[in-house]
Protein backbone atom coordinates (compact mmCIF):
# COMPACT_ATOMS: atom_id res chain seq x y z
CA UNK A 1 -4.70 10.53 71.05
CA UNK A 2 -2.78 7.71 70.03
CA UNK A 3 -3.07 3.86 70.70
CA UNK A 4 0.76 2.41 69.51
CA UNK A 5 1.68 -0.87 69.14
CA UNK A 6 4.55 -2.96 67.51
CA UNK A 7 2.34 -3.57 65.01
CA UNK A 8 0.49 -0.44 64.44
CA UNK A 9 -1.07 2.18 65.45
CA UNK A 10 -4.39 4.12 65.85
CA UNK A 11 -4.73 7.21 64.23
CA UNK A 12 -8.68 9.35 65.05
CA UNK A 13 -10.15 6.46 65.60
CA UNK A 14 -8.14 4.64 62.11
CA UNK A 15 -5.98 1.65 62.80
CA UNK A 16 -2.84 1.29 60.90
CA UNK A 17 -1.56 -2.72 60.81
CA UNK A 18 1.83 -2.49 59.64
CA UNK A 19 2.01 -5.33 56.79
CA UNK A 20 -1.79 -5.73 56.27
CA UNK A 21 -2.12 -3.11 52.88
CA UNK A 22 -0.39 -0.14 51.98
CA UNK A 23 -1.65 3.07 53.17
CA UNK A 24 -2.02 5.94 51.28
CA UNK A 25 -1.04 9.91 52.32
CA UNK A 26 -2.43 12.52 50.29
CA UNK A 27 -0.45 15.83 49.84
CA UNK A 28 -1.82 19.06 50.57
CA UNK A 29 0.66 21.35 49.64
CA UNK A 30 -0.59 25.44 50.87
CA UNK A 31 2.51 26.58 49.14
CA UNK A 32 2.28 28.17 46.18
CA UNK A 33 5.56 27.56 44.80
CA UNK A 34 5.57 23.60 45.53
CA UNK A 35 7.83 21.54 43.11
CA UNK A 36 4.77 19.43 41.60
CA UNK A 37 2.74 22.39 40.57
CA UNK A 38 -0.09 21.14 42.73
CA UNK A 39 0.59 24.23 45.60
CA UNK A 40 -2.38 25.78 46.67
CA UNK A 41 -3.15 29.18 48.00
CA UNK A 42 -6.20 29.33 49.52
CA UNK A 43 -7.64 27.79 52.54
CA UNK A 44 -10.72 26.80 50.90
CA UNK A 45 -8.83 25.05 48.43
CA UNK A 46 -6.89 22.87 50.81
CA UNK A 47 -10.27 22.00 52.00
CA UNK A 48 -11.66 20.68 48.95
CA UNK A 49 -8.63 18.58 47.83
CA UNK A 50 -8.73 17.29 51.51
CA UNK A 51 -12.11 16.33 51.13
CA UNK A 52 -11.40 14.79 47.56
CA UNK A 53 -8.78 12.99 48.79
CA UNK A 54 -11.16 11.27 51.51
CA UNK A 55 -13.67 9.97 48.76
CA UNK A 56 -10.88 9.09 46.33
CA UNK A 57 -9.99 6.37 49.41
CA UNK A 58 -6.80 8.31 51.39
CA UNK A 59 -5.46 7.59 54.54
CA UNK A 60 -3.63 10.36 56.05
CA UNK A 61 -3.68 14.12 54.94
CA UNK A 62 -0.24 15.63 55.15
CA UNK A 63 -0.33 19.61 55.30
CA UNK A 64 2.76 21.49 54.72
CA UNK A 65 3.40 25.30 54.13
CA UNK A 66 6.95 25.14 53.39
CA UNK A 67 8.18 24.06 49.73
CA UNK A 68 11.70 21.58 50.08
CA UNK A 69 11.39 22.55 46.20
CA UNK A 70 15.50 23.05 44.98
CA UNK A 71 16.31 25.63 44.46
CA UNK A 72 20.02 27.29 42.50
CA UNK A 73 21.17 30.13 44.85
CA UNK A 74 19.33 29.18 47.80
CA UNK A 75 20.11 30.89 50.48
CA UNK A 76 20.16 28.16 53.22
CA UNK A 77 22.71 24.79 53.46
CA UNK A 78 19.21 22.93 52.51
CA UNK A 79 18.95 23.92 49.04
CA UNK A 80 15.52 25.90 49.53
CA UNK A 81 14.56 29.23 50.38
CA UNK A 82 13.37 28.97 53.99
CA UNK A 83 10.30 30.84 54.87
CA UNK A 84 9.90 32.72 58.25
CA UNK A 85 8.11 30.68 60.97
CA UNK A 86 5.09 32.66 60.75
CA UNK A 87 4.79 32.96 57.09
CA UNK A 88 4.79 28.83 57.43
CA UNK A 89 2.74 28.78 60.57
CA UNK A 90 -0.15 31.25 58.49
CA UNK A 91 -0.59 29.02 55.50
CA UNK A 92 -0.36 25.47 57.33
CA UNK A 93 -2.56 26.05 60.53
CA UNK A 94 -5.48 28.03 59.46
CA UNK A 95 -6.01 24.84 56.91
CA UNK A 96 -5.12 21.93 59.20
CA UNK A 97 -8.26 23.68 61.34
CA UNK A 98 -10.50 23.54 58.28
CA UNK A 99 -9.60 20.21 57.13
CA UNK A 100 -10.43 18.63 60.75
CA UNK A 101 -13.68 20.31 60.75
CA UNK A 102 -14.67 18.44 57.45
CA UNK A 103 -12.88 15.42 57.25
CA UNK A 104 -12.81 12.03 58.97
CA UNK A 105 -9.02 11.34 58.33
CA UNK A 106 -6.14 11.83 60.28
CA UNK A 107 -4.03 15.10 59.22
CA UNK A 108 0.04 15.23 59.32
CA UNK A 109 1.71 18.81 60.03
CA UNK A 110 4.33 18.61 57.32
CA UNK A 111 7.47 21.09 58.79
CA UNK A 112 10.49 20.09 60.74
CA UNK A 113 10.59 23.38 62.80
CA UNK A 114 9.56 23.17 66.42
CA UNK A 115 7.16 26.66 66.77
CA UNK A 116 5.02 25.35 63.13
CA UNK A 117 5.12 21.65 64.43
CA UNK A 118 3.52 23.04 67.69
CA UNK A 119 0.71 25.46 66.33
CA UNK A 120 -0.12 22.42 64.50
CA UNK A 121 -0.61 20.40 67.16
CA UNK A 122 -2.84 22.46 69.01
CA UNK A 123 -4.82 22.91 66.00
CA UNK A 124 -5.20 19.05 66.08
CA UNK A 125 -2.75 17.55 63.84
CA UNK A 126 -2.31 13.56 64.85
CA UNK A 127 1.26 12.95 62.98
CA UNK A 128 4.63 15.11 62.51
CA UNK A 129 5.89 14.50 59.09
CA UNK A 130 9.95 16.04 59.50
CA UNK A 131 12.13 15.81 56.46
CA UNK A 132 15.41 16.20 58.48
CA UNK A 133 14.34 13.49 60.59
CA UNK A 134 14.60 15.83 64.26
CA UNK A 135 18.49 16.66 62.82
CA UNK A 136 16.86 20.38 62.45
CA UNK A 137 15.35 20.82 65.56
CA UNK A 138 15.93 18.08 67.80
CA UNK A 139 12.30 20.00 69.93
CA UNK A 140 10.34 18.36 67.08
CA UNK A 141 11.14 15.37 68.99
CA UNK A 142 10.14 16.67 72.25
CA UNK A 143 6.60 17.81 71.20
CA UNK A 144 6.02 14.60 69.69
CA UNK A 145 6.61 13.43 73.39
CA UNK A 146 4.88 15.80 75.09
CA UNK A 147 1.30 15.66 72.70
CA UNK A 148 1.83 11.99 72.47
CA UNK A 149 1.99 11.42 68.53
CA UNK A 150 4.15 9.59 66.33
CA UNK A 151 6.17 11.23 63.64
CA UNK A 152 7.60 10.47 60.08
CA UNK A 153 11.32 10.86 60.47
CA UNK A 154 13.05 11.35 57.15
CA UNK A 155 17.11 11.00 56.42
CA UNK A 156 18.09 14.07 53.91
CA UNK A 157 21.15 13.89 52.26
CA UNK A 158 21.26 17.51 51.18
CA UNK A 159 24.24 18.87 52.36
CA UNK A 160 26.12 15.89 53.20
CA UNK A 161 29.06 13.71 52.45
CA UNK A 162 28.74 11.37 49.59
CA UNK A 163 28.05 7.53 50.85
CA UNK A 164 26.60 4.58 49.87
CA UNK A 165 22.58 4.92 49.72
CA UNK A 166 21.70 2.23 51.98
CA UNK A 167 24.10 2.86 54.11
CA UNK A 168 23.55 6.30 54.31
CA UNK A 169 19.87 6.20 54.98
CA UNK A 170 20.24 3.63 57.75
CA UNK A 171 22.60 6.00 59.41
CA UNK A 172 20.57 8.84 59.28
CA UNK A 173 17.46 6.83 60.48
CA UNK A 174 19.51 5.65 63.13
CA UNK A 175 20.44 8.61 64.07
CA UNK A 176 16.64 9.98 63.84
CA UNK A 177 15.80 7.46 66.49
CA UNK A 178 18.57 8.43 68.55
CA UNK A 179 17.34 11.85 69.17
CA UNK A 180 13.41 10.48 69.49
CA UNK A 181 14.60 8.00 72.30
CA UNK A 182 16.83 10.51 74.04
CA UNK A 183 13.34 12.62 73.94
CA UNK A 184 11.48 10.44 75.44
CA UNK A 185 9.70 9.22 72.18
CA UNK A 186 10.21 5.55 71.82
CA UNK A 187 11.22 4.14 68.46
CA UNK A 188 7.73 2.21 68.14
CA UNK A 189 6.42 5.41 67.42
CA UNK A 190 8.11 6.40 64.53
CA UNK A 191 7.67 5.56 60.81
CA UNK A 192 10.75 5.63 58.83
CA UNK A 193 11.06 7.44 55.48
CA UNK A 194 14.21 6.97 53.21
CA UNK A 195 14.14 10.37 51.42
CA UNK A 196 13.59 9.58 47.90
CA UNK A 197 15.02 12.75 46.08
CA UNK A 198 16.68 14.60 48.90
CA UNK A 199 20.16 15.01 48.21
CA UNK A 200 20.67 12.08 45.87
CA UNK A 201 21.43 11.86 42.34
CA UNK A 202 18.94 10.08 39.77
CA UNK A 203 20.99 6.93 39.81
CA UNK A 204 20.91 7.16 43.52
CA UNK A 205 17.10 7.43 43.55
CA UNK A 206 16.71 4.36 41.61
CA UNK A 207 19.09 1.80 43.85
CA UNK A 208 17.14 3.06 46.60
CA UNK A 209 14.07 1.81 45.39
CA UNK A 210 15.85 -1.54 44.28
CA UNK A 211 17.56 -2.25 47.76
CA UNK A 212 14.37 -0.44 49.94
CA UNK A 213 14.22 -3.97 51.57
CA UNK A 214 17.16 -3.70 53.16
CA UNK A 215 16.08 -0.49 55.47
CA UNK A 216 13.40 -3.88 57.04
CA UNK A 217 16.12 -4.67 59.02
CA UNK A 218 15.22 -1.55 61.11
CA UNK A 219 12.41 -2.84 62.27
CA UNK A 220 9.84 -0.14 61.70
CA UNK A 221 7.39 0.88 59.14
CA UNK A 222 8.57 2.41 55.99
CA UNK A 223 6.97 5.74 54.22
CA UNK A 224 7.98 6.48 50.38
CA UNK A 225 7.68 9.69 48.78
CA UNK A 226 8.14 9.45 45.17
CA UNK A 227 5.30 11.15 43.74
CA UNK A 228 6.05 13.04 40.56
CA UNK A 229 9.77 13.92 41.43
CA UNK A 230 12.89 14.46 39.28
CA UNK A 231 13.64 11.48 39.32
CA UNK A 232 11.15 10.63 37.28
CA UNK A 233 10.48 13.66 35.14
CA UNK A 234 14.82 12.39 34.00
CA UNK A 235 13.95 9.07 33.43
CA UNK A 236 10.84 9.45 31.45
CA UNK A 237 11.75 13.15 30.03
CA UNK A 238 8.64 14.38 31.56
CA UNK A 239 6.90 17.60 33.31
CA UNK A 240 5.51 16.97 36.78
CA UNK A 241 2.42 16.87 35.55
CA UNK A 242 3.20 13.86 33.52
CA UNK A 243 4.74 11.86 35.86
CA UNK A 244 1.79 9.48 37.07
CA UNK A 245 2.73 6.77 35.24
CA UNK A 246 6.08 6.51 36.25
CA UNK A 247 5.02 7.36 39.90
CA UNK A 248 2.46 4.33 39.67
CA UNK A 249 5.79 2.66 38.80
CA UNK A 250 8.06 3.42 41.49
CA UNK A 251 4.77 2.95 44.11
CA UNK A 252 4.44 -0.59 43.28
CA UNK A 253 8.16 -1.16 43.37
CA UNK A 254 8.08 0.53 47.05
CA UNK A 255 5.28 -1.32 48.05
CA UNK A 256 7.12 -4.98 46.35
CA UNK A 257 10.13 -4.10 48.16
CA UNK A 258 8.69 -3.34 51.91
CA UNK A 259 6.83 -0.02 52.46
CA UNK A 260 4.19 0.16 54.41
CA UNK A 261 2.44 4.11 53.20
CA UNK A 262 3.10 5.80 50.21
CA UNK A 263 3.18 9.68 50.37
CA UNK A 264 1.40 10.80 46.95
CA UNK A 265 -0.73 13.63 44.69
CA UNK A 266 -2.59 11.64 42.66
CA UNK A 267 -5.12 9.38 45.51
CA UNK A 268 -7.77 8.30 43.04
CA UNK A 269 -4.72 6.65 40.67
CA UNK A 270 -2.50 5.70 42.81
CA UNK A 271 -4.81 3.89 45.09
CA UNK A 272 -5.56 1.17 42.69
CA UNK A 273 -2.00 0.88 42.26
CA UNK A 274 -1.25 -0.34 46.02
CA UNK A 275 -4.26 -2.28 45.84
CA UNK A 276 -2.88 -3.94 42.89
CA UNK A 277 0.42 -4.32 43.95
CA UNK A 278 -0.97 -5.72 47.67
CA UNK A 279 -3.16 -8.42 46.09
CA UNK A 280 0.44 -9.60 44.27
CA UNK A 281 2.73 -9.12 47.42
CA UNK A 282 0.19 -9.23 50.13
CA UNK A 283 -2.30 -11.80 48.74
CA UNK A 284 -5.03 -9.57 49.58
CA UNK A 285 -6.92 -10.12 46.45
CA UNK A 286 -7.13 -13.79 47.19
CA UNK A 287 -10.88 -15.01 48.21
């Protein structure tokens, strides 16, 4: 399914070259209550912003069923109110299915809980995109092994000790690859994700962006997610749906400062922002 190399990676057919452009994932969020406002409820309309996506020039279609949205008086440690596994497993699968049947691109299951990641795969999914980085469910980790596919592995500060960013992340990460390796999943499969908005403050958020070079010294591909989050709607005193200018923003600082995909709602917008910011940092606008 996969063809993985130090470099990059191979994706349905679509190579990845780590350091050539920035690659873009477009969200498809089937849950209505996501925090951007952009959830969707129907299976048919997954499909259509799927295909949208495609023509407006994404890479990667993540699908995820279960919103990370905060929440006050959450009943779980993670700030959110957790749905049941089949609840999640009902509004992801049936549209990962669709979405393969009309659609060129590769599609991410977006869930860190072992029974959703695996429906998912045996719909067809080609990536695992966890947000606890295999620290939820350490099996996410061993289906990535067993159906041979690389994963997004994100550090989450919710619930945690206060620490420096940096340092933080790189634990976490570190820690992330720890439980791939011990699974059998070498660390040349694995992107790396910092968690913009997970568990830090706004302040937080920002140095993360201005010291995102440091997480290089990792040695693997970064993924930042800062599309239209709080972060933003502070700094800006915006509503989500507002927030493409300052996510155009904090995309070309990401890509400036070392990542290598950009997890976002807006394709069409946001994809003449990377190729903006890769003919500065990149030289790829050069004749």
């Amino acid at each position: 399914m996969i063809n993985q190399t130090s470099n990059g990676l191979t994706l349905r057919s679509r190579r990845f070259d780590w350091g050539k452009r920035t690659y873009l994932m477009g969200i498809v969020n089937v849950s209505p209550d996501s925090f951007s406002g952009d959830g969707l409820s129907t299976v048919d309309a997954a499909v259509a912003q799927a295909r949208r996506f495609e023509a407006e020039g994404a890479d990667i279609i993540d699908v995820g069923g279960q919103s990370t949205r905060p929440a006050r008086n959450a009943p779980t440690t993670a700030g959110y109110e957790q749905l049941s596994v089949e609840a999640e497993i009902e509004r992801a699968v049936p549209a990962i299915r669709a979405i393969l049947n009309v659609v060129s691109l590769p599609v991410s299951i977006d869930s860190y809980r072992a029974p959703v990641v695996q429906a998912a795969l045996e719909a067809g999914a080609h990536l695992i995109n966890d947000v606890w980085g295999f620290r939820h469910d350490a099996e996410v980790a061993a289906l990535a092994t067993r159906f041979s596919v690389p994963a997004v592995v994100m550090h989450n500060q919710r619930g945690r000790e206060p620490v420096d960013v940096i340092e933080g992340v790189k634990a976490g990460l570190r820690e992330s690859i720890r439980i791939a390796e011990a699974a059998g999943l070498p660390s040349e499969r694995l992107i790396l994700d910092p968690g913009f908005g997970f568990g830090w403050s706004v302040d937080q958020n920002l140095e993360m962006l201005q010291r995102l070079s440091e997480l290089k010294e990792l040695g693997l591909p970064l993924l930042v997610g800062t599309s239209r989050k709080t972060t933003i709607g502070v700094v800006l005193e915006q509503p989500e749906d507002k927030r493409i200018w300052g996510t155009a923003a904090t995309v070309a600082i990401s890509i400036a400062n070392g990542a290598d995909i950009v997890r976002v709602h807006d394709v069409a917008e946001m994809k003449q922002v990377c190729a903006m910011t890769d003919a500065i940092v990149r030289g790829t606008g050069q004749a």
